[in-house]
Structures are given as structure tokens and as C-alpha cells.
PDB file of N, CA and C in Angstrom:
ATOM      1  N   UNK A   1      97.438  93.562  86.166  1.00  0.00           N
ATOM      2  CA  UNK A   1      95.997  93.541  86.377  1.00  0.00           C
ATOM      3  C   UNK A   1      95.417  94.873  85.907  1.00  0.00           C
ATOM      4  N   UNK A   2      94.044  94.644  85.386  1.00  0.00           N
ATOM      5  CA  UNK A   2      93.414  95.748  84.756  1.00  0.00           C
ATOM      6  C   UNK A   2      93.130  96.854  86.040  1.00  0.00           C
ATOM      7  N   UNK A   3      92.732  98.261  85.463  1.00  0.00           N
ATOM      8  CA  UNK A   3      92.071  98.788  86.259  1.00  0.00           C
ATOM      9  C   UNK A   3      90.969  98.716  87.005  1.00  0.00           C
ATOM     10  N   UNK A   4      90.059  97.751  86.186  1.00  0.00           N
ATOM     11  CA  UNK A   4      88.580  97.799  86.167  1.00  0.00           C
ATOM     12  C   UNK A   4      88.827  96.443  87.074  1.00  0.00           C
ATOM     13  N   UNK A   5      89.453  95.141  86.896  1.00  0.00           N
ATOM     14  CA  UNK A   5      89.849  94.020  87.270  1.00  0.00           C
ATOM     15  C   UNK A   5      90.225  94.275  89.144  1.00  0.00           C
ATOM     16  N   UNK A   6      90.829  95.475  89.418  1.00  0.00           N
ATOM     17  CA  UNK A   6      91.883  95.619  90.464  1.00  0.00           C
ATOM     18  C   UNK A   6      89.990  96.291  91.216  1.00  0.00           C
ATOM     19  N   UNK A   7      89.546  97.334  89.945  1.00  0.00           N
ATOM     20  CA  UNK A   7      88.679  97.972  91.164  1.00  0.00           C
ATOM     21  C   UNK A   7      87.494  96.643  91.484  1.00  0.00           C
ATOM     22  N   UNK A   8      87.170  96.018  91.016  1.00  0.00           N
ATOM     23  CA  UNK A   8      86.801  94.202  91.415  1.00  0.00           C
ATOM     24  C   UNK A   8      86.628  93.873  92.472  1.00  0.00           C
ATOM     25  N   UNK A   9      87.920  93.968  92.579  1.00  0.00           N
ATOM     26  CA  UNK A   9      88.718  93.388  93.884  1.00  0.00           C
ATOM     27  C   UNK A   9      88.168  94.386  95.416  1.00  0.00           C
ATOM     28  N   UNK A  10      88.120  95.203  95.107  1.00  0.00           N
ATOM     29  CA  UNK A  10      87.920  96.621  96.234  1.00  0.00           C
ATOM     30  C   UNK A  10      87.073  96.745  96.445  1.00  0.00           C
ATOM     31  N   UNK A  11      86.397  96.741  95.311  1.00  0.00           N
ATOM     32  CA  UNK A  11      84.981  97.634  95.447  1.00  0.00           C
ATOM     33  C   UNK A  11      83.982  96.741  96.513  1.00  0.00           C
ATOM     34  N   UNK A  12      83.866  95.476  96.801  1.00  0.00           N
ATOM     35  CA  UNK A  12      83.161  95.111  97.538  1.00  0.00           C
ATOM     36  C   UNK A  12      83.094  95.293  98.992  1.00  0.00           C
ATOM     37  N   UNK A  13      84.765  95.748  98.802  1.00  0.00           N
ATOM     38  CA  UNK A  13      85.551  95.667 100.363  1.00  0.00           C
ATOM     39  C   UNK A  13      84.911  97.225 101.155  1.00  0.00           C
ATOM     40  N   UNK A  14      84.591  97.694 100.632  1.00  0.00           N
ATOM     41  CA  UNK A  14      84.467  99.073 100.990  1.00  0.00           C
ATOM     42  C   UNK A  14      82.935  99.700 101.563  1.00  0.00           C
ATOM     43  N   UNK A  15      82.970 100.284 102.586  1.00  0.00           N
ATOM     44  CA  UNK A  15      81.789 100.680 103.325  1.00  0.00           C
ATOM     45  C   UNK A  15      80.685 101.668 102.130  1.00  0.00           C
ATOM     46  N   UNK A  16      79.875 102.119 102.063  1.00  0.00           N
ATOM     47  CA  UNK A  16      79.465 103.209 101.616  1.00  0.00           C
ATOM     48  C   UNK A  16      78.923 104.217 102.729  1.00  0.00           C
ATOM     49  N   UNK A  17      79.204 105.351 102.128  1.00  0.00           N
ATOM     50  CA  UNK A  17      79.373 106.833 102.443  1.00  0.00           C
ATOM     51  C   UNK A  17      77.451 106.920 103.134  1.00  0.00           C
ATOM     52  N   UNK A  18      76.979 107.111 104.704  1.00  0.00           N
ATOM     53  CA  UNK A  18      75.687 107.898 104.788  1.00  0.00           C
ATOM     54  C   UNK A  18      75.581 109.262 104.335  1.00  0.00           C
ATOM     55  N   UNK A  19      74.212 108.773 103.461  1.00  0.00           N
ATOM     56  CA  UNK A  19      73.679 110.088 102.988  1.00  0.00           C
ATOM     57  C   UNK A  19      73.148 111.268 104.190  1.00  0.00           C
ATOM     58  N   UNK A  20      72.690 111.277 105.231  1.00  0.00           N
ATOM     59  CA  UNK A  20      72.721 112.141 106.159  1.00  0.00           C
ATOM     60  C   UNK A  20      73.841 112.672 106.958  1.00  0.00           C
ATOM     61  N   UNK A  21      75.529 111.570 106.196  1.00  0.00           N
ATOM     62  CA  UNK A  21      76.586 112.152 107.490  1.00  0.00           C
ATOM     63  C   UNK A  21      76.804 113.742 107.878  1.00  0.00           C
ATOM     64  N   UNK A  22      77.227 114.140 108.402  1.00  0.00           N
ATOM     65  CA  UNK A  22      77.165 115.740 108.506  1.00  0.00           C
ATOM     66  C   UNK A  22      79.133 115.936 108.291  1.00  0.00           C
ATOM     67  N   UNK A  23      79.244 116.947 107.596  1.00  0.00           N
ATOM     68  CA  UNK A  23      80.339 117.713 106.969  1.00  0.00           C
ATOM     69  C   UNK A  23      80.428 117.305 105.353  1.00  0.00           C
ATOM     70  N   UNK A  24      81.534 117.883 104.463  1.00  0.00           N
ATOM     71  CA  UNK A  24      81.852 117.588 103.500  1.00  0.00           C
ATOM     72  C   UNK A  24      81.798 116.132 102.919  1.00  0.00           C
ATOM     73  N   UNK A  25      81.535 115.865 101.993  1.00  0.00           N
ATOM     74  CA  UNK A  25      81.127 114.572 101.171  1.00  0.00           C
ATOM     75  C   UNK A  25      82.827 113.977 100.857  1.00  0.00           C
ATOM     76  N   UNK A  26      83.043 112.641 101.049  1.00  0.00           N
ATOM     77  CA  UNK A  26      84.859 112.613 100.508  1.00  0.00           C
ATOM     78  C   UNK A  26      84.643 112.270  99.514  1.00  0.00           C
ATOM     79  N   UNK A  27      86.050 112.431  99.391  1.00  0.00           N
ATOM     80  CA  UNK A  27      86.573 112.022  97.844  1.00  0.00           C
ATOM     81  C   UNK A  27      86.267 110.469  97.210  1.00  0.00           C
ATOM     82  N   UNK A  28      85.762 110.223  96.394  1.00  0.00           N
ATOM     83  CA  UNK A  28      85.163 109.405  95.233  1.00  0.00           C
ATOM     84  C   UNK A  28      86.463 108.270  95.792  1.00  0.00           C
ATOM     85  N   UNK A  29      85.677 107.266  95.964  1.00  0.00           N
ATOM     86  CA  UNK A  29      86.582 105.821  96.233  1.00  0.00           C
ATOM     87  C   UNK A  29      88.071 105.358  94.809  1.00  0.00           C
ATOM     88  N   UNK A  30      87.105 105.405  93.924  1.00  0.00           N
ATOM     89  CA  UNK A  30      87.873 104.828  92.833  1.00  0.00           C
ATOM     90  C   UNK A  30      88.932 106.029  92.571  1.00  0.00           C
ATOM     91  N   UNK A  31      88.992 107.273  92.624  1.00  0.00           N
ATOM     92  CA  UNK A  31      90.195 108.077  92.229  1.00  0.00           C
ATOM     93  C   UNK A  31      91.134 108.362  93.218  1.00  0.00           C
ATOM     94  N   UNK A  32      90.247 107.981  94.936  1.00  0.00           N
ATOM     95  CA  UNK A  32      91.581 107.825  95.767  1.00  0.00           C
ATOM     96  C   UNK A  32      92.218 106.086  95.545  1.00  0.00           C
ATOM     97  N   UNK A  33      91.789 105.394  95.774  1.00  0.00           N
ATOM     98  CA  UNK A  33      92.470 104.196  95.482  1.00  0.00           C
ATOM     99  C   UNK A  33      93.397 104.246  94.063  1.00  0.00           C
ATOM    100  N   UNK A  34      92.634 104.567  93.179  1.00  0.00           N
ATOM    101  CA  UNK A  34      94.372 105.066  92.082  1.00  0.00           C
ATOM    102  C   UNK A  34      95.055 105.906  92.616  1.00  0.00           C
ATOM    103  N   UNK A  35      95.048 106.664  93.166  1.00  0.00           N
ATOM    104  CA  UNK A  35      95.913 107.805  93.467  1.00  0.00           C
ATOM    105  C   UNK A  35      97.251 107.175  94.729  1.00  0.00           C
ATOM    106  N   UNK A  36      96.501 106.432  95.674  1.00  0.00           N
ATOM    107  CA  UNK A  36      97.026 105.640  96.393  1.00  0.00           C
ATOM    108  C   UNK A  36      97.879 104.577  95.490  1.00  0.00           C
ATOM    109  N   UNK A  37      97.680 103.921  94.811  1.00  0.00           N
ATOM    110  CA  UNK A  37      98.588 102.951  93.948  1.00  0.00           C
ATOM    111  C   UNK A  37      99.141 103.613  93.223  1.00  0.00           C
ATOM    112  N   UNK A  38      99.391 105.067  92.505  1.00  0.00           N
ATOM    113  CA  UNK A  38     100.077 105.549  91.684  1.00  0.00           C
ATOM    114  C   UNK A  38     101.236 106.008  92.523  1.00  0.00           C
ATOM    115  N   UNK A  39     101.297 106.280  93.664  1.00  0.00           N
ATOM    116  CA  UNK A  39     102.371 106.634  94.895  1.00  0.00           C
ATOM    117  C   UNK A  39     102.943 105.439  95.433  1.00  0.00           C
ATOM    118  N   UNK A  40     102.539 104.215  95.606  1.00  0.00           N
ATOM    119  CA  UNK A  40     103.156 102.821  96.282  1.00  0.00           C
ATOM    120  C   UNK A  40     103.732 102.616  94.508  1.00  0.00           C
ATOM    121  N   UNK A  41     103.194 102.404  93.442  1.00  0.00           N
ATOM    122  CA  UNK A  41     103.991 102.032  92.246  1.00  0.00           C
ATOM    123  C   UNK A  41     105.327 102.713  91.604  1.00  0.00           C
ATOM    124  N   UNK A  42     104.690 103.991  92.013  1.00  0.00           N
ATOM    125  CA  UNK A  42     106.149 105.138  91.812  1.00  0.00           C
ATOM    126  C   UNK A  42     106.954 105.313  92.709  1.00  0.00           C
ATOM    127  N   UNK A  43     107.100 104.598  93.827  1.00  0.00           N
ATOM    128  CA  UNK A  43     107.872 104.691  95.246  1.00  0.00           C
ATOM    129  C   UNK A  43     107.989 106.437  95.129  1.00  0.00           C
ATOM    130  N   UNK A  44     107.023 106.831  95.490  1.00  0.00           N
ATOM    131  CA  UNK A  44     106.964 108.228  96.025  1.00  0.00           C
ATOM    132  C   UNK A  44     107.142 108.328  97.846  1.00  0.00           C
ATOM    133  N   UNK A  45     107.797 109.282  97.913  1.00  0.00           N
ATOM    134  CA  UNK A  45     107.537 109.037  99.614  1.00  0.00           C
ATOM    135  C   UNK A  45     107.815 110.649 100.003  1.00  0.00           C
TER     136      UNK A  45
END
């Protein structure tokens, strides 16, 4: 499955971030979710 195909799949699933929350802003959805599948695909542990 594509990248763009897989983020498809996710992207709906996922809350969005309030613009008033208070502390640091997180990390960008789409580069933790690769980052997360590049560690379950590489059996990193």
C-alpha cells in the first residue's frame, strides 16, 4: 500500500490538535505515523 493510500486510511481517524491548547504544539501526524511504521516494519525494538 501507498503512502498517500495508508495516510487515507488514518487521516480521518485522528482528532485535531486545539488551537488554544496550552504547552508545545506536537509533532505533525503524518511523520509520526511513518516513523511509527518504519519501527513495527524494521522489527526495531
Amino acid at each position: 500500500m501507498a503512502g498517500d493510500d495508508l495516510w487515507a486510511l488514518f487521516a480521518p481517524q485522528l482528532l485535531s490538535w486545539p488551537e488554544n491548547a496550552p504547552g508545545p504544539r506536537p509533532v505533525p501526524d503524518r511523520p509520526c505515523l511513518q516513523s511509527i511504521l518504519y519501527v513495527l516494519r524494521n522489527d526495531i525494538t
